[in-house]
PDB file of N, CA and C in Angstrom:
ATOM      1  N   UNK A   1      92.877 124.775  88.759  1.00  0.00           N
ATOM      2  CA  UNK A   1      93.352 123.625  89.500  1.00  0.00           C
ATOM      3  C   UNK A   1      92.299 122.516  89.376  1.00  0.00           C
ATOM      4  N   UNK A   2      92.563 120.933  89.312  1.00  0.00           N
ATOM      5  CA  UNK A   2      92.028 119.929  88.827  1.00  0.00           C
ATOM      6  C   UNK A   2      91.597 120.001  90.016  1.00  0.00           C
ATOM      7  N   UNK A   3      89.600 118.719  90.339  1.00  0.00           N
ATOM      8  CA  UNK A   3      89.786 118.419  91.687  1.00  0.00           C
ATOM      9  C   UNK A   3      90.878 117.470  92.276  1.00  0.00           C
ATOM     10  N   UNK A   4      91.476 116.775  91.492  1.00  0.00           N
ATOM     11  CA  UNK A   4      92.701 116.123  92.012  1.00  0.00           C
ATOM     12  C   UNK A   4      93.548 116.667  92.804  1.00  0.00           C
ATOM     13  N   UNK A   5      93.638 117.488  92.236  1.00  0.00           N
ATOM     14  CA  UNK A   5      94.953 119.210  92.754  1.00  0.00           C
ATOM     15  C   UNK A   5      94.695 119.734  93.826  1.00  0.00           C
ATOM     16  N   UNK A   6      93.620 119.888  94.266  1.00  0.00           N
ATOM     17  CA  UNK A   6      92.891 120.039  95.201  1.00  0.00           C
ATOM     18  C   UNK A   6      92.653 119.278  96.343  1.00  0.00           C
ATOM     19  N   UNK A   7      92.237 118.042  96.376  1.00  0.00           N
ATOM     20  CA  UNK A   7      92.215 116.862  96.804  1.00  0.00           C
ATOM     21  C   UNK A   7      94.017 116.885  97.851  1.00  0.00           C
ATOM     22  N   UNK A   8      94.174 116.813  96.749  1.00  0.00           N
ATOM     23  CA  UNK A   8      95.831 116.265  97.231  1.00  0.00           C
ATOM     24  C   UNK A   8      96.419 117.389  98.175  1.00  0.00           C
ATOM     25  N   UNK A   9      96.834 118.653  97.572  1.00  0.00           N
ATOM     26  CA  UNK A   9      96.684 119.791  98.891  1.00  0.00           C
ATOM     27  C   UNK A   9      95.926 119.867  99.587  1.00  0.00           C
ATOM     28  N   UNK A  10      94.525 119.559  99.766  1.00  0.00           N
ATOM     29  CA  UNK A  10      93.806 119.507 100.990  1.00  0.00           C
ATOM     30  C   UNK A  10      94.631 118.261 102.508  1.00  0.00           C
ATOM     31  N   UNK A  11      94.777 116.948 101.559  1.00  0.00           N
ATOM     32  CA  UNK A  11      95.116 115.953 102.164  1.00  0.00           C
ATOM     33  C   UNK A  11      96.225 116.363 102.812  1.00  0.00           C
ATOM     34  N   UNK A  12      97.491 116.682 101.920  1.00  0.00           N
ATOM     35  CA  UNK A  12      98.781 117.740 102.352  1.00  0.00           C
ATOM     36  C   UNK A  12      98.829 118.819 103.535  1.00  0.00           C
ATOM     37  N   UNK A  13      97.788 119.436 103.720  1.00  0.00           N
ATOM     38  CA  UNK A  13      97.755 120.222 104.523  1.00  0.00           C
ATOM     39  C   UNK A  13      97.473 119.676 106.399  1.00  0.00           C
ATOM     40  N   UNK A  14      97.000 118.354 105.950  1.00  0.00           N
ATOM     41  CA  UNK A  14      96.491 117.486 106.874  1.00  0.00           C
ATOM     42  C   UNK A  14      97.745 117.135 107.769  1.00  0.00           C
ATOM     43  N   UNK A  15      99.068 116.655 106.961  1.00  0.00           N
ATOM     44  CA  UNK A  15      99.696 115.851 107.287  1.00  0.00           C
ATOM     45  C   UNK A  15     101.003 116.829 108.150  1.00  0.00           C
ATOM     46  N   UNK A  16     101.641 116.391 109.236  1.00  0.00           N
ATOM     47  CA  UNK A  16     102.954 117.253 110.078  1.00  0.00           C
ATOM     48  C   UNK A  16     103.820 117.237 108.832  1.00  0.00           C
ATOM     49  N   UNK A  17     104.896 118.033 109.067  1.00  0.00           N
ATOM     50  CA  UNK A  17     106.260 118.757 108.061  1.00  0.00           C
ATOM     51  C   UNK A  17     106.865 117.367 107.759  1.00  0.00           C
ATOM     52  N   UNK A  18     107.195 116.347 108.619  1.00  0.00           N
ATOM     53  CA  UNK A  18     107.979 115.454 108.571  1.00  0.00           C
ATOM     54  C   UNK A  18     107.951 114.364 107.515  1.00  0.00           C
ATOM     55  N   UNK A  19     105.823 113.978 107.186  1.00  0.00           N
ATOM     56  CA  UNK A  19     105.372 113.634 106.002  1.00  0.00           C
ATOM     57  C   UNK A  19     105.417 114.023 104.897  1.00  0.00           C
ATOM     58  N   UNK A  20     104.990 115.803 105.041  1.00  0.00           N
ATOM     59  CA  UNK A  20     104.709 116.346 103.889  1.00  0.00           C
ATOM     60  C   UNK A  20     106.474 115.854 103.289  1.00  0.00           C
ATOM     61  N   UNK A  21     107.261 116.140 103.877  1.00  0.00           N
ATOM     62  CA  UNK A  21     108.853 116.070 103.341  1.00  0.00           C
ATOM     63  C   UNK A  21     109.059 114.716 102.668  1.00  0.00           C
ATOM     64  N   UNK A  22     108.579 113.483 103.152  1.00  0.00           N
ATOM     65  CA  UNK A  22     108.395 112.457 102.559  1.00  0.00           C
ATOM     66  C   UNK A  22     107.717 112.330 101.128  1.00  0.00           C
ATOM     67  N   UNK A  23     106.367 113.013 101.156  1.00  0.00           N
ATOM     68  CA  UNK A  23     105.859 113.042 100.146  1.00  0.00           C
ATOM     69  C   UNK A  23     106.428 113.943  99.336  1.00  0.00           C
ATOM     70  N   UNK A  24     107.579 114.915  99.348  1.00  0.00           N
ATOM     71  CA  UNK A  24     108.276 115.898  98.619  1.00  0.00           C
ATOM     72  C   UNK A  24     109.489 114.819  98.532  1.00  0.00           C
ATOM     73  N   UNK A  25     109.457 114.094  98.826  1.00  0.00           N
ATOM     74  CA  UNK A  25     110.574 113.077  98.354  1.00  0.00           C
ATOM     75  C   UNK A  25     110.395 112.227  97.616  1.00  0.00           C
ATOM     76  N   UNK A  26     109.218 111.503  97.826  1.00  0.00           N
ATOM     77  CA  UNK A  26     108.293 110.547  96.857  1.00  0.00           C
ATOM     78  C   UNK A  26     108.010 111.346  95.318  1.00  0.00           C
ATOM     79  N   UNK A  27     107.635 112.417  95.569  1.00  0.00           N
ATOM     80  CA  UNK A  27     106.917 112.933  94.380  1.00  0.00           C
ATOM     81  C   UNK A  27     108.788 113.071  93.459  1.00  0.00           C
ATOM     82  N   UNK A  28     110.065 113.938  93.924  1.00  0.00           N
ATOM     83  CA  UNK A  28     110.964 113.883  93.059  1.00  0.00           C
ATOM     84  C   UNK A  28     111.173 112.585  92.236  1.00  0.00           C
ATOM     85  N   UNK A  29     111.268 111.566  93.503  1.00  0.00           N
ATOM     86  CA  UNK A  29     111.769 110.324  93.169  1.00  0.00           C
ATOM     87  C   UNK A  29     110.833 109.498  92.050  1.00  0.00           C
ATOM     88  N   UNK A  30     109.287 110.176  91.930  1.00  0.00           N
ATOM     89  CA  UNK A  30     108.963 110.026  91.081  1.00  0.00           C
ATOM     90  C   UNK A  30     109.483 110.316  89.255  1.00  0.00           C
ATOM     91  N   UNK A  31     109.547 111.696  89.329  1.00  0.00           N
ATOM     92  CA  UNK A  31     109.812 112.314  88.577  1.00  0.00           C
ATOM     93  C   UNK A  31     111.263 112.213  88.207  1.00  0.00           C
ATOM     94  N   UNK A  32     112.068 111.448  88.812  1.00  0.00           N
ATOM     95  CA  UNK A  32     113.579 111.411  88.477  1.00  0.00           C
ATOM     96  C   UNK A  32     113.161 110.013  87.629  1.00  0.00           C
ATOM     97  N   UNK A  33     112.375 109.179  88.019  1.00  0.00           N
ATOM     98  CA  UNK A  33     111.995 107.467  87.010  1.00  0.00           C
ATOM     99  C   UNK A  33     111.518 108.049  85.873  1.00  0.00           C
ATOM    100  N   UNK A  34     110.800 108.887  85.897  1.00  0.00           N
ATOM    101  CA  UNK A  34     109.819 109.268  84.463  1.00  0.00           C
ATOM    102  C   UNK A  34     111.285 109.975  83.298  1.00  0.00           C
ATOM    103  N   UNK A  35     111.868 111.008  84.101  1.00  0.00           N
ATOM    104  CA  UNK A  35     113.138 111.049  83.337  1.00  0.00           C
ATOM    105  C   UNK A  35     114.439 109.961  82.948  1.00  0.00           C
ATOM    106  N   UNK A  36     114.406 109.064  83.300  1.00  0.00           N
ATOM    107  CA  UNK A  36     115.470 108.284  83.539  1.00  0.00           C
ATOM    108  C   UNK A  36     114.569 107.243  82.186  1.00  0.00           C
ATOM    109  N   UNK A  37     113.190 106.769  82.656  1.00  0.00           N
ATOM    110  CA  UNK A  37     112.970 106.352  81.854  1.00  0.00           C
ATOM    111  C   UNK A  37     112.469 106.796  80.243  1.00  0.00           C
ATOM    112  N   UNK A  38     112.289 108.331  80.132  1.00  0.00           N
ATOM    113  CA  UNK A  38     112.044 109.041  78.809  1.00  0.00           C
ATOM    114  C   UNK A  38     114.024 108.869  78.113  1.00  0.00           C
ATOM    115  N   UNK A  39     114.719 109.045  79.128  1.00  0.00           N
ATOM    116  CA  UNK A  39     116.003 109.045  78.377  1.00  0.00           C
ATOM    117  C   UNK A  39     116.498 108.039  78.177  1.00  0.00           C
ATOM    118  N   UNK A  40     115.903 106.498  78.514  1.00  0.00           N
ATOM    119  CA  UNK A  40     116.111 105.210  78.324  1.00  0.00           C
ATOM    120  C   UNK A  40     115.612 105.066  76.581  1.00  0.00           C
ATOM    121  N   UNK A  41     114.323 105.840  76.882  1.00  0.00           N
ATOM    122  CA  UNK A  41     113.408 105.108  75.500  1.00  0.00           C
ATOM    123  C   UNK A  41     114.296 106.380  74.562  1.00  0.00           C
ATOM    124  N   UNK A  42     114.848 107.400  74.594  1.00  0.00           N
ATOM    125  CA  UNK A  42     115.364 107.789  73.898  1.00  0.00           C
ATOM    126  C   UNK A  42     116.836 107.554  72.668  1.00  0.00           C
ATOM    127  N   UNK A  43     117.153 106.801  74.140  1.00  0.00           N
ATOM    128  CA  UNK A  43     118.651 106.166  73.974  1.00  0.00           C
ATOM    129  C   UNK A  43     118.459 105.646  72.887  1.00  0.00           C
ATOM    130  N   UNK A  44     117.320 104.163  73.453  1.00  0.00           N
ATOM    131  CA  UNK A  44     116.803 102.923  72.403  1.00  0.00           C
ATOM    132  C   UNK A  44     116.639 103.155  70.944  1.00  0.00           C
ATOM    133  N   UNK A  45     115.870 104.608  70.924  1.00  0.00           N
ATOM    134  CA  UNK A  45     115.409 105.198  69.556  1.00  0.00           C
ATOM    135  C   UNK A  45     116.824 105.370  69.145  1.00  0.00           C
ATOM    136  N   UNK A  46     117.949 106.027  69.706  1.00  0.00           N
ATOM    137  CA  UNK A  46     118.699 106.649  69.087  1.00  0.00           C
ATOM    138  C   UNK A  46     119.666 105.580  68.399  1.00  0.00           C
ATOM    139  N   UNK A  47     119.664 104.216  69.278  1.00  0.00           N
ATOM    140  CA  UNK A  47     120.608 103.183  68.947  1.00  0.00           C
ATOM    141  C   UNK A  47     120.015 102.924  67.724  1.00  0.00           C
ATOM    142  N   UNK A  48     118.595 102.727  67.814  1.00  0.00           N
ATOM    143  CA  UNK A  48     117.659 101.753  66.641  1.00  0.00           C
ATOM    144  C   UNK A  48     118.223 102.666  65.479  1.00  0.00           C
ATOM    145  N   UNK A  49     118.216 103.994  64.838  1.00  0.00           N
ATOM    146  CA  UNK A  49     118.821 104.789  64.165  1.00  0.00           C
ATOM    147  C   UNK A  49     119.947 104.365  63.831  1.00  0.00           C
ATOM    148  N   UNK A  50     120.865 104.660  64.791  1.00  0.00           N
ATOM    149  CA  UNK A  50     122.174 104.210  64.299  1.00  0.00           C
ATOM    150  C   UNK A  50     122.305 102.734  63.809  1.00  0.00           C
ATOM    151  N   UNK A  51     121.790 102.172  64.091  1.00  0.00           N
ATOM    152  CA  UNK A  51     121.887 100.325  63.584  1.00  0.00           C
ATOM    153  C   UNK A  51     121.273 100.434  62.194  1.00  0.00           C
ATOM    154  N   UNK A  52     120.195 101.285  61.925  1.00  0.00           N
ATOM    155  CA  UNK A  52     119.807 101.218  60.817  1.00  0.00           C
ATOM    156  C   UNK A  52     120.658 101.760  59.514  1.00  0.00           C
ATOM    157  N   UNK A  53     121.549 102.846  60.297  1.00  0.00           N
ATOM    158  CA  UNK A  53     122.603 102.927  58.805  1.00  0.00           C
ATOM    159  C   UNK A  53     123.336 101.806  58.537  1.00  0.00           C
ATOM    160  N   UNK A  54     123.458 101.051  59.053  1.00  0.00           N
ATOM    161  CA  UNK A  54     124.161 100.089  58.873  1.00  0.00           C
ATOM    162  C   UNK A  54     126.246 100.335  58.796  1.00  0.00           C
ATOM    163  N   UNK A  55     126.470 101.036  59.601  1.00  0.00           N
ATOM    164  CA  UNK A  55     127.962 101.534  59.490  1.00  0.00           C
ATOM    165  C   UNK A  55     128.712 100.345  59.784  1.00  0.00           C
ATOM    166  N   UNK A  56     129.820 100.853  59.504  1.00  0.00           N
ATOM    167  CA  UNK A  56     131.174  99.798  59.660  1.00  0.00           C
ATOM    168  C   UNK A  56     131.325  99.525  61.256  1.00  0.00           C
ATOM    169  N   UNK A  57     132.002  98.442  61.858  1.00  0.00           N
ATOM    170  CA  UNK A  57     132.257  98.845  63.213  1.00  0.00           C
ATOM    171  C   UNK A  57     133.684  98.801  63.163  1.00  0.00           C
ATOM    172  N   UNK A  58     134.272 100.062  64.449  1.00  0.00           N
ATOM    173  CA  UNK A  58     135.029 100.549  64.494  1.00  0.00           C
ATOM    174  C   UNK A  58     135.902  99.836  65.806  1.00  0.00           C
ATOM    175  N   UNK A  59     137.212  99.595  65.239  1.00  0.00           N
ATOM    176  CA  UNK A  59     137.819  98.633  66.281  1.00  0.00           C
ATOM    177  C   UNK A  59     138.468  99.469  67.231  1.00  0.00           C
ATOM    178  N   UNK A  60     138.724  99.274  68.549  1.00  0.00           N
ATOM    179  CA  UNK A  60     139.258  99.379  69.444  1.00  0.00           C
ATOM    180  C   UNK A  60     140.669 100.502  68.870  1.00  0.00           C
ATOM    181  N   UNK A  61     141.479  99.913  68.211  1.00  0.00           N
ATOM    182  CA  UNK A  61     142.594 100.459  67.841  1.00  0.00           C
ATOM    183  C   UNK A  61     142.173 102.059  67.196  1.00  0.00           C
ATOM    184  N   UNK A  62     141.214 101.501  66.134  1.00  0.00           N
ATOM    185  CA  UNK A  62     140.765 103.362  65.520  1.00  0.00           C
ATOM    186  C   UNK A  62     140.153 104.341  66.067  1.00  0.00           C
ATOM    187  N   UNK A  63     139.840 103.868  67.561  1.00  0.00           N
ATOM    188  CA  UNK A  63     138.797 104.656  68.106  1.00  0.00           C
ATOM    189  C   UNK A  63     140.294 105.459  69.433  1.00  0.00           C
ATOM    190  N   UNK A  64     141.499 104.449  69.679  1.00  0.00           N
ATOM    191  CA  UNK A  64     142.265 104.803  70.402  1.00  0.00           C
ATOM    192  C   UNK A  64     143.323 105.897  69.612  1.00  0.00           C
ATOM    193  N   UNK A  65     143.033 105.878  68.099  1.00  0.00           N
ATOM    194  CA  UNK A  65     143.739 106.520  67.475  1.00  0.00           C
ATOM    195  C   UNK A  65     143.551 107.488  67.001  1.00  0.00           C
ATOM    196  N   UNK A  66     141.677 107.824  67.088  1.00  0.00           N
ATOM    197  CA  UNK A  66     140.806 109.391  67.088  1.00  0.00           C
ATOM    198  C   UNK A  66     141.197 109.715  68.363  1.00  0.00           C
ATOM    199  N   UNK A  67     141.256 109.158  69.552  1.00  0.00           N
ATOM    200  CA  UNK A  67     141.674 109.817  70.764  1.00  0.00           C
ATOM    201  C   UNK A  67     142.651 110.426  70.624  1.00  0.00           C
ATOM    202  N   UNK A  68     143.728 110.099  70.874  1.00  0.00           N
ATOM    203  CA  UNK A  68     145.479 110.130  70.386  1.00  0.00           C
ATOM    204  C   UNK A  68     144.997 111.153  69.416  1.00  0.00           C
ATOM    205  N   UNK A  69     144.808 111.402  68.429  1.00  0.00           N
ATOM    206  CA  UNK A  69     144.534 112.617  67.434  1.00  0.00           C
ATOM    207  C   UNK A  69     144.084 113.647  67.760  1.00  0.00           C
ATOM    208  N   UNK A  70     142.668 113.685  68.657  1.00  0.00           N
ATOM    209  CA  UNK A  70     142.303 114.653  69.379  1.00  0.00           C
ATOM    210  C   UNK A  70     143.120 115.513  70.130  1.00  0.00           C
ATOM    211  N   UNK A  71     143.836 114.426  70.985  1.00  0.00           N
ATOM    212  CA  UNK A  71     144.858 114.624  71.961  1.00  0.00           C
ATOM    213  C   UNK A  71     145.710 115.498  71.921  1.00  0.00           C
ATOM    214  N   UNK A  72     146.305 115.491  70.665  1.00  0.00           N
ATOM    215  CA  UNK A  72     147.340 115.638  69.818  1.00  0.00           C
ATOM    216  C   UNK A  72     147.248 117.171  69.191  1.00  0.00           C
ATOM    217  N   UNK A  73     145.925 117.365  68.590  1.00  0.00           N
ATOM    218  CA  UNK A  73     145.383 118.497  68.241  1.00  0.00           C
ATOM    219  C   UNK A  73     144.891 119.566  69.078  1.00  0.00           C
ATOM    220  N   UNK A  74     144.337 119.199  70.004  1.00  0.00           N
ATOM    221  CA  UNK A  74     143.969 120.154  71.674  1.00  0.00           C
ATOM    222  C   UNK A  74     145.584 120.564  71.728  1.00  0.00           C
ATOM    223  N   UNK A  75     146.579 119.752  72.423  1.00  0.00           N
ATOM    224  CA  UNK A  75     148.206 120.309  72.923  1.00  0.00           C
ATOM    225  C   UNK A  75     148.634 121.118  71.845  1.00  0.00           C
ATOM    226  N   UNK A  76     148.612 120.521  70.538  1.00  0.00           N
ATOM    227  CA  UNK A  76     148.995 121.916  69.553  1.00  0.00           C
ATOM    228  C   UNK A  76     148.188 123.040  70.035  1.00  0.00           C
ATOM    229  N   UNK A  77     147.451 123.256  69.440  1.00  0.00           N
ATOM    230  CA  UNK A  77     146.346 123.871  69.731  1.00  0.00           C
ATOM    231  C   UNK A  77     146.846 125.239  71.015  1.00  0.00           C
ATOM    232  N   UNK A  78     146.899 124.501  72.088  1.00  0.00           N
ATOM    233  CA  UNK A  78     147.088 125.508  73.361  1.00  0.00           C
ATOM    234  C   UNK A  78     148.473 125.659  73.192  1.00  0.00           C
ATOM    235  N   UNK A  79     149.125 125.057  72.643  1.00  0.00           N
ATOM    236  CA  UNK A  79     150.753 125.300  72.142  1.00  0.00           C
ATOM    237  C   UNK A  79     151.066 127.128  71.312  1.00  0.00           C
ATOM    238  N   UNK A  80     150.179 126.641  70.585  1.00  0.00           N
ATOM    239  CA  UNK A  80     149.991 127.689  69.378  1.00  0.00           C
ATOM    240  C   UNK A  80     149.320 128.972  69.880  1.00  0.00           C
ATOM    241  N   UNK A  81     148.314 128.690  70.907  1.00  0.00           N
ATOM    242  CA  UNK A  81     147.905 129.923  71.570  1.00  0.00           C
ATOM    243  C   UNK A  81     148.660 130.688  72.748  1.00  0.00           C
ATOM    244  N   UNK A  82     149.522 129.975  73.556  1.00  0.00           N
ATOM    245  CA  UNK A  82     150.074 130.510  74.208  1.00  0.00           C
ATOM    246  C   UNK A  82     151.637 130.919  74.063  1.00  0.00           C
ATOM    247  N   UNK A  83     151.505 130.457  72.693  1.00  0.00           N
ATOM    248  CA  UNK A  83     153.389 131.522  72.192  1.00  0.00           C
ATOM    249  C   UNK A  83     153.211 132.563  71.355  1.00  0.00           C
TER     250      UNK A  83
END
């Protein structure tokens, strides 16, 4: 254990249930930004990637018409399994 680690549970031990719970709230709420923001910078990377192939963009209509296809293929699909 760091003296930090130490430090900080000492201080912790100091404080009534009602704080410590605060600071068990603080510390998630920390740790939910650090994730939120690792999956931000991930995103970014992942867009920067995709922009770099340089693909076609896909209109509204073809993307409603992979749906509809999907759609289409799932109902067969459970059609075919349940006769």
């Amino acid at each position: 254990m760091t003296a930090i680690e130490s430090q900080l549970i000492e201080r912790l031990k100091k404080l009534p249930p009602n704080l410590v719970a605060e600071v068990v709230d603080f510390v998630e709420f920390l740790i939910a930004r650090e994730e939120r923001a690792a999956a931000a910078q991930r995103l970014t990377e992942g867009l920067a990637r995709l922009d770099a192939l340089n693909l076609p963009l896909v209109s509204e209509d073809e993307v409603e018409e992979e749906v509809q296809a999907a759609r289409r293929e799932r109902r067969d699909g459970a059609i075919a399994t349940s006769t």
